[in-house]
Protein backbone atom coordinates (compact mmCIF):
# COMPACT_ATOMS: atom_id res chain seq x y z
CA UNK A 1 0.00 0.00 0.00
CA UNK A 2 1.56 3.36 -0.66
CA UNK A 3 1.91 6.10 1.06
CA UNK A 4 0.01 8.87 -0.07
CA UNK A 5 -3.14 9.58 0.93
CA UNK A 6 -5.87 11.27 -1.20
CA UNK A 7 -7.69 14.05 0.48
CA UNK A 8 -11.75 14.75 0.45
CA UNK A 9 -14.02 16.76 2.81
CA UNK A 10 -14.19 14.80 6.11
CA UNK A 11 -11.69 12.01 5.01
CA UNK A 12 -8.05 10.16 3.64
CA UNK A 13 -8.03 7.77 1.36
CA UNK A 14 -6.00 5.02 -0.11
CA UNK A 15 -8.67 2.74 -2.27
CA UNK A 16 -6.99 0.20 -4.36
CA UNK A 17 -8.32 -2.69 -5.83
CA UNK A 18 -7.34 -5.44 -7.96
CA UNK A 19 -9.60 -6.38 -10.82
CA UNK A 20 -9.83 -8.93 -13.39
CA UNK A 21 -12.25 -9.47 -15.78
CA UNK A 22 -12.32 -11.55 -18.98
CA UNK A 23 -13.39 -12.24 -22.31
CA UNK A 24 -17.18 -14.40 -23.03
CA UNK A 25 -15.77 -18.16 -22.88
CA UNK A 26 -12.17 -16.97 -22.54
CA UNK A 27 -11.65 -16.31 -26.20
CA UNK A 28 -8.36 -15.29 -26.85
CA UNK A 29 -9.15 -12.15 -28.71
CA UNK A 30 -7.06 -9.40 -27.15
CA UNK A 31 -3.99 -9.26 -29.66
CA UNK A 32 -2.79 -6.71 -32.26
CA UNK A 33 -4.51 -3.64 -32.91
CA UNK A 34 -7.59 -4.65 -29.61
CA UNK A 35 -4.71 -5.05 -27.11
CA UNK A 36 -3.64 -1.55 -28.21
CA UNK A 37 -6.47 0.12 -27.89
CA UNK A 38 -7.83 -1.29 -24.48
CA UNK A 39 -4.84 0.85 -23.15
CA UNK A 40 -5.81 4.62 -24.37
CA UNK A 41 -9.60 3.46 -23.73
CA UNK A 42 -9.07 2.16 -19.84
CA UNK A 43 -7.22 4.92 -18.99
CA UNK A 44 -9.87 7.84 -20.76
CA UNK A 45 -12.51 5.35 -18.98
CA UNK A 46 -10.78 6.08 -15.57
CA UNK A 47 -10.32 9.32 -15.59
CA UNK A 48 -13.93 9.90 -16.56
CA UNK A 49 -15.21 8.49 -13.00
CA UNK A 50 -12.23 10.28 -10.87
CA UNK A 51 -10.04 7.02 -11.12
CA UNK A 52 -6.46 6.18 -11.63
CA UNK A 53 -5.03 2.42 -12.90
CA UNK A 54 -1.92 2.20 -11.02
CA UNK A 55 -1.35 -0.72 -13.24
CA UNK A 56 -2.55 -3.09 -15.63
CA UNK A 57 -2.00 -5.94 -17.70
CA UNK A 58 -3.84 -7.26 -20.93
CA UNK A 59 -3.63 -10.88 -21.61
CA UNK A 60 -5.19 -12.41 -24.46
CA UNK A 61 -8.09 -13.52 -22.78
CA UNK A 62 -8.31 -11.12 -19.92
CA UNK A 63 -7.02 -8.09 -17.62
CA UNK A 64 -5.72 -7.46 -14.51
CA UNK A 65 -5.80 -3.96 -12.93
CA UNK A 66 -4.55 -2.17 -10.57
CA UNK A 67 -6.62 0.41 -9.81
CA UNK A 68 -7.37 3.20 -7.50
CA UNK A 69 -11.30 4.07 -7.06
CA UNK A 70 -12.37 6.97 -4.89
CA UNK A 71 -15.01 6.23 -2.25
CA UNK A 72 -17.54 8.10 -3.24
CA UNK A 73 -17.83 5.73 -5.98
CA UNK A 74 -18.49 1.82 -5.69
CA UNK A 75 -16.45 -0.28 -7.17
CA UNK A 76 -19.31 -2.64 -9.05
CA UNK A 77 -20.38 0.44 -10.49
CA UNK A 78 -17.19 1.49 -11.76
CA UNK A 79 -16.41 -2.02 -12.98
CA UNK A 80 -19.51 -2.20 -15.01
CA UNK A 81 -18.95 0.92 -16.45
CA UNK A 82 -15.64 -0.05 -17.84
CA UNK A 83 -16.67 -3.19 -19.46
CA UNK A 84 -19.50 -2.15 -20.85
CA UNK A 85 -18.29 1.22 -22.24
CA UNK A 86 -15.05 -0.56 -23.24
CA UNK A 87 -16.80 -3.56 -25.27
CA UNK A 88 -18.91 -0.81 -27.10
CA UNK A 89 -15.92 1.24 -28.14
CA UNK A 90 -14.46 -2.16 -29.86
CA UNK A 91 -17.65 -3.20 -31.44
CA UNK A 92 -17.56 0.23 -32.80
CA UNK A 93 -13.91 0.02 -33.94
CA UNK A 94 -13.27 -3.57 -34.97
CA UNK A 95 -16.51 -4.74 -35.89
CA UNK A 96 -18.13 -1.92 -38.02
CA UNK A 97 -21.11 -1.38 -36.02
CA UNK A 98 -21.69 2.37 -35.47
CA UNK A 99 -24.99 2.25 -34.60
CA UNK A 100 -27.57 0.40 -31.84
CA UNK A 101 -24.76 -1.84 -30.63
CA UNK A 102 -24.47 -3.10 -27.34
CA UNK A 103 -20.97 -4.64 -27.41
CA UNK A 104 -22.99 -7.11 -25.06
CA UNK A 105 -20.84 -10.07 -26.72
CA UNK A 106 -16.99 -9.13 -26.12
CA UNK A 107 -16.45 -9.23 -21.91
CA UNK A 108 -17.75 -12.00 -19.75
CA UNK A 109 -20.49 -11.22 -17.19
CA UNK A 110 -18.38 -12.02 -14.44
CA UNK A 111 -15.41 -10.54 -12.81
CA UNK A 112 -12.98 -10.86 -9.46
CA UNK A 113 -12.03 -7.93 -7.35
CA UNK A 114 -9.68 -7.88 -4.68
CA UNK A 115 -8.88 -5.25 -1.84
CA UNK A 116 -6.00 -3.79 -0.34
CA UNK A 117 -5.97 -3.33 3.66
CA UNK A 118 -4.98 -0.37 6.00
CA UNK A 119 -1.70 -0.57 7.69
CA UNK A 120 -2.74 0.86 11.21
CA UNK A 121 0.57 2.76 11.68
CA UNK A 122 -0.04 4.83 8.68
CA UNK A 123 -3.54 5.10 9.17
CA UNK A 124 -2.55 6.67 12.63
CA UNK A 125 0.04 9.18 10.67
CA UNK A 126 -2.54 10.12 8.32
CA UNK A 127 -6.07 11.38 10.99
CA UNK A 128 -5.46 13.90 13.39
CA UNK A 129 -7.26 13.47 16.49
């Protein structure tokens, strides 16, 4: 865990998660020009909902990223977001389809999420009393 705390009203923050989603029945279809344009698109994606991948990987059949979300926003919603605005945007690229498409067959409905915990010392450096 790093750190640096981000600042809000009444509170610090240090919100990472790591998230993995993948593509329906783990085609392998991230390669060539899709695996370079998940990159620009993630990252636009982020920064539209106040959120900052720390890191990330694209394998040819899924993702991995490390990501920081504020709390203000929840993470489902943010994870949803990204895979369904993502899938659209390569529909829209790869596939032709400019109009009424859903992008509905590109990501898997499922994902994993993990957290990363407080280290109480830091936690203690971080609120004044």
């Amino acid at each position: 865990m790093s750190n640096f705390y981000q600042s809000m009203s009444h509170s610090k923050w240090d919100c990472q998660y790591h998230v993995v989603f993948v593509s329906k029945y783990w085609r392998k279809v991230m390669f060539g020009e899709i695996r370079k344009f998940l990159g620009p698109i993630f990252q636009e994606l982020a920064r539209q909902k106040e959120c900052r991948i720390v890191e990330g990987h694209r394998m040819p059949d899924h993702v991995h990223m490390y990501i920081e979300i504020p709390p203000k926003h929840l993470v489902t919603s943010f994870v949803v977001f990204r895979k369904g605005k993502s899938a659209i945007a390569i529909v829209q690229q790869f596939k032709g389809k400019q109009r009424n498409c859903s992008g509905e067959s590109f990501w898997a409905r499922d994902y994993a999420v993990s957290t990363v915990g407080f280290e109480l010392e830091a936690v203690k450096g971080c609120i004044q009393d």
